[in-house]
N, C-alpha and C. Protein backbone atom coordinates (compact mmCIF):
# COMPACT_ATOMS: atom_id res chain seq x y z
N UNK A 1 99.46 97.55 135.86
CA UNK A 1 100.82 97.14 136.18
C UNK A 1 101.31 97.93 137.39
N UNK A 2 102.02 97.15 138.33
CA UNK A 2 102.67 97.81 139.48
C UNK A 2 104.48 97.08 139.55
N UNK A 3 104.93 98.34 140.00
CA UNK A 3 106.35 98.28 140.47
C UNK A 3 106.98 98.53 141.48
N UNK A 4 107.48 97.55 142.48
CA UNK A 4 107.35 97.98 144.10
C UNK A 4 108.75 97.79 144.09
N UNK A 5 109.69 98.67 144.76
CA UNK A 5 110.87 98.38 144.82
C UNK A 5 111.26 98.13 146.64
N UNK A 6 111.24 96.93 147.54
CA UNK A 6 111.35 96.81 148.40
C UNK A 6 112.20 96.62 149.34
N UNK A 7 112.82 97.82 149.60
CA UNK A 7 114.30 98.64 150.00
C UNK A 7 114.67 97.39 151.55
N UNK A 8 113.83 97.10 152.26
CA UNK A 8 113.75 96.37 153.85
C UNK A 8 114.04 94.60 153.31
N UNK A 9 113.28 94.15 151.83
CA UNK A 9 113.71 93.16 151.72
C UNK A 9 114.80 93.19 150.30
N UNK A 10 115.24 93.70 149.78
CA UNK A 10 116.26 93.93 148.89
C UNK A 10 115.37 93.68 147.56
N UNK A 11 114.89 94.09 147.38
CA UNK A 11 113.79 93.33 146.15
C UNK A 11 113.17 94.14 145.55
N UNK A 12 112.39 93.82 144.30
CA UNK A 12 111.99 95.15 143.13
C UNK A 12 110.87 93.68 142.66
N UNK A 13 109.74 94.03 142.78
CA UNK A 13 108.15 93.32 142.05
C UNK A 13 107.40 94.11 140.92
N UNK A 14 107.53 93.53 139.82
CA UNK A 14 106.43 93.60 138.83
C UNK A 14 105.41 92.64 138.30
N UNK A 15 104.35 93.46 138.93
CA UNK A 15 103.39 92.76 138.79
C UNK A 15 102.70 93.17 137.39
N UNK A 16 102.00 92.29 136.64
CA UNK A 16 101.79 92.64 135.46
C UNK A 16 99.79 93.13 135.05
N UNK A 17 99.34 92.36 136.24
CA UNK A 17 98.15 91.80 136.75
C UNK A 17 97.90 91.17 137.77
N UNK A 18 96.57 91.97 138.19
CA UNK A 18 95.77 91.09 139.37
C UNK A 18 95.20 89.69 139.50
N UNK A 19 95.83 88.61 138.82
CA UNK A 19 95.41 87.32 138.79
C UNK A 19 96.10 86.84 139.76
N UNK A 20 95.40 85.81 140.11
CA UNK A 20 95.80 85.12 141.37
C UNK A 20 97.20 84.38 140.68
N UNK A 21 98.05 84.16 141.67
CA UNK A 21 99.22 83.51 141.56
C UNK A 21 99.23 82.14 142.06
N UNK A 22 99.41 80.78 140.78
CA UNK A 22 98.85 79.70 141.64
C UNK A 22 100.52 79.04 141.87
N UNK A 23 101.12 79.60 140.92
CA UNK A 23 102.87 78.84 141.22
C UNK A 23 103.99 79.92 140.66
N UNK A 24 104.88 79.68 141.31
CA UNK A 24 106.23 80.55 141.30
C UNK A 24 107.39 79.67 140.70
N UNK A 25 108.49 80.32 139.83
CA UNK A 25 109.46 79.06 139.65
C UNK A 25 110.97 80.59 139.62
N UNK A 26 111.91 79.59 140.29
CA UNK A 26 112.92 81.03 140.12
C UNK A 26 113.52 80.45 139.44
N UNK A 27 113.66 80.83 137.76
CA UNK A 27 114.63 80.64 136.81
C UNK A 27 115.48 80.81 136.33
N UNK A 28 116.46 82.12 137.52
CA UNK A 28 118.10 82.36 137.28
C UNK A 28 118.15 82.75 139.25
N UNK A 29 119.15 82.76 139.40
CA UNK A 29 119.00 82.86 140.94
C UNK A 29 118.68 84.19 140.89
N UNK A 30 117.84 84.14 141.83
CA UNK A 30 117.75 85.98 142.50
C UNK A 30 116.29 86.54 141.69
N UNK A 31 116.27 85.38 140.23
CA UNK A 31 114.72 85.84 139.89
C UNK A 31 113.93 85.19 139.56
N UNK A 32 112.27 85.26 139.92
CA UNK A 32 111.44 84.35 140.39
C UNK A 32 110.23 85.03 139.78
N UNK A 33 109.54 84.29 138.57
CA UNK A 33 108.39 84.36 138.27
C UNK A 33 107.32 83.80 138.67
N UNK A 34 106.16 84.37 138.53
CA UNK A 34 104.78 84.18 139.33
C UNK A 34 103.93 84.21 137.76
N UNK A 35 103.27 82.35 138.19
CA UNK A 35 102.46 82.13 137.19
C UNK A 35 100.55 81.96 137.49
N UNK A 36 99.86 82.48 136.93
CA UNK A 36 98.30 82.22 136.97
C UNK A 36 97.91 80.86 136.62
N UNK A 37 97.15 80.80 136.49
CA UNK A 37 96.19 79.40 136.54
C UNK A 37 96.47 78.92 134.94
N UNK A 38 96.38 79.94 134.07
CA UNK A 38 96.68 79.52 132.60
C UNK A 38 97.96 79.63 132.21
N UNK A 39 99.09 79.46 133.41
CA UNK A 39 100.34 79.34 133.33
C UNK A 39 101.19 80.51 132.36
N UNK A 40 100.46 81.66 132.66
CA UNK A 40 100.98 82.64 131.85
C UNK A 40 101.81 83.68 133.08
N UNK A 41 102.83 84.31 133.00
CA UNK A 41 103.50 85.13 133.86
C UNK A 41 102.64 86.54 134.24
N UNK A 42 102.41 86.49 135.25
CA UNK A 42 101.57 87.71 136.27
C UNK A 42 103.00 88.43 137.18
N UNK A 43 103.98 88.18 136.89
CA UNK A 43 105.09 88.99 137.98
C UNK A 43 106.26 87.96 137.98
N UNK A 44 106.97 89.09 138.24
CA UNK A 44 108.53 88.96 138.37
C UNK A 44 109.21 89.48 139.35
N UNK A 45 109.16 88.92 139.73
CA UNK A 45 110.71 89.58 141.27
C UNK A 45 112.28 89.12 141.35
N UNK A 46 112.70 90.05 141.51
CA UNK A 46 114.22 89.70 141.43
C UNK A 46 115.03 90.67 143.02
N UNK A 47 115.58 89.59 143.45
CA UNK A 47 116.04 89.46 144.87
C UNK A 47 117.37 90.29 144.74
N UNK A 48 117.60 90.61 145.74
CA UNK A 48 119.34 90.99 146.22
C UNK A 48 119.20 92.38 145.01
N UNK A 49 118.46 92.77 144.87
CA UNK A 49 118.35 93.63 144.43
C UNK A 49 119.53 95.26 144.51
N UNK A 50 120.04 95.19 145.15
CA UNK A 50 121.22 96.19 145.67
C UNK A 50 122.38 95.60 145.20
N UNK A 51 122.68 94.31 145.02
CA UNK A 51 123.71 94.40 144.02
C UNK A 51 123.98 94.13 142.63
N UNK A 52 122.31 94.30 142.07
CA UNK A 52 122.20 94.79 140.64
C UNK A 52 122.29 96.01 140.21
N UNK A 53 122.13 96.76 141.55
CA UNK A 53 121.86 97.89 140.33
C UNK A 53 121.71 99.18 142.00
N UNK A 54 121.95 100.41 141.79
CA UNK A 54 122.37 101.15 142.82
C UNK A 54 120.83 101.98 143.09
N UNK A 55 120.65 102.23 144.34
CA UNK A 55 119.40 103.22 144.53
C UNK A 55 119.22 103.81 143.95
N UNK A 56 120.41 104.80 143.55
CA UNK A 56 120.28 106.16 142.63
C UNK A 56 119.28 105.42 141.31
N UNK A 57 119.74 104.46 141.04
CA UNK A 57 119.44 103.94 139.27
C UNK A 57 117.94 103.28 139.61
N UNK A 58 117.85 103.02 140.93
CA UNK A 58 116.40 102.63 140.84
C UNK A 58 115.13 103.92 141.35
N UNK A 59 116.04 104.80 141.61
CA UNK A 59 115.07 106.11 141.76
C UNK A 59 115.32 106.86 140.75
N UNK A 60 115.86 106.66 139.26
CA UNK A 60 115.80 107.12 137.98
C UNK A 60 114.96 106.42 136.88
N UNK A 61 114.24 105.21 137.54
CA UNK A 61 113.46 104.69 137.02
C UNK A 61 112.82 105.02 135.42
N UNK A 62 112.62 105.16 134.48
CA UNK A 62 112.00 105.70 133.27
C UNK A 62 111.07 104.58 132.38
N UNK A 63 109.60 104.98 132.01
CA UNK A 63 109.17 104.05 131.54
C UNK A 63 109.25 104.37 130.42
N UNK A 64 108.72 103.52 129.11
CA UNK A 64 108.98 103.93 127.55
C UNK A 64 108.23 102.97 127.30
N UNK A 65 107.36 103.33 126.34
CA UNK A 65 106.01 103.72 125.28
C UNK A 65 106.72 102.82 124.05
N UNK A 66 106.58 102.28 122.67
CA UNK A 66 107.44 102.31 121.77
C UNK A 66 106.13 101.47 120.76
């Protein structure tokens, strides 16, 4: 799993896996899933990213285990 937060295009990517991405569908504005060949979700990106949520909160990042 990777998490790119892309400050130049306003945007934050999670990728879940290295499978090829054969289609994308954005299903609330601003966020856009990426589907594989067996139509299962490989990534998520969500746009405009700066007015969800503030730098500070995306450089406090925390993952959790459960």
């Amino acid at each position: 799993m990777r998490l790119k937060v892309d400050i130049g295009n306003d945007a934050l990517y999670f990728r879940l896996d290295e499978a090829a991405i054969v289609e994308s569908e954005e299903v609330q504005p601003g966020v856009v899933l990426d589907f594989n060949a067996d139509g299962k979700v490989v990534g998520i990106e969500m746009l405009d990213i700066s007015q969800r949520m503030t730098l500070e909160q995306l450089k406090n990042f925390q993952y959790e285990t459960v």
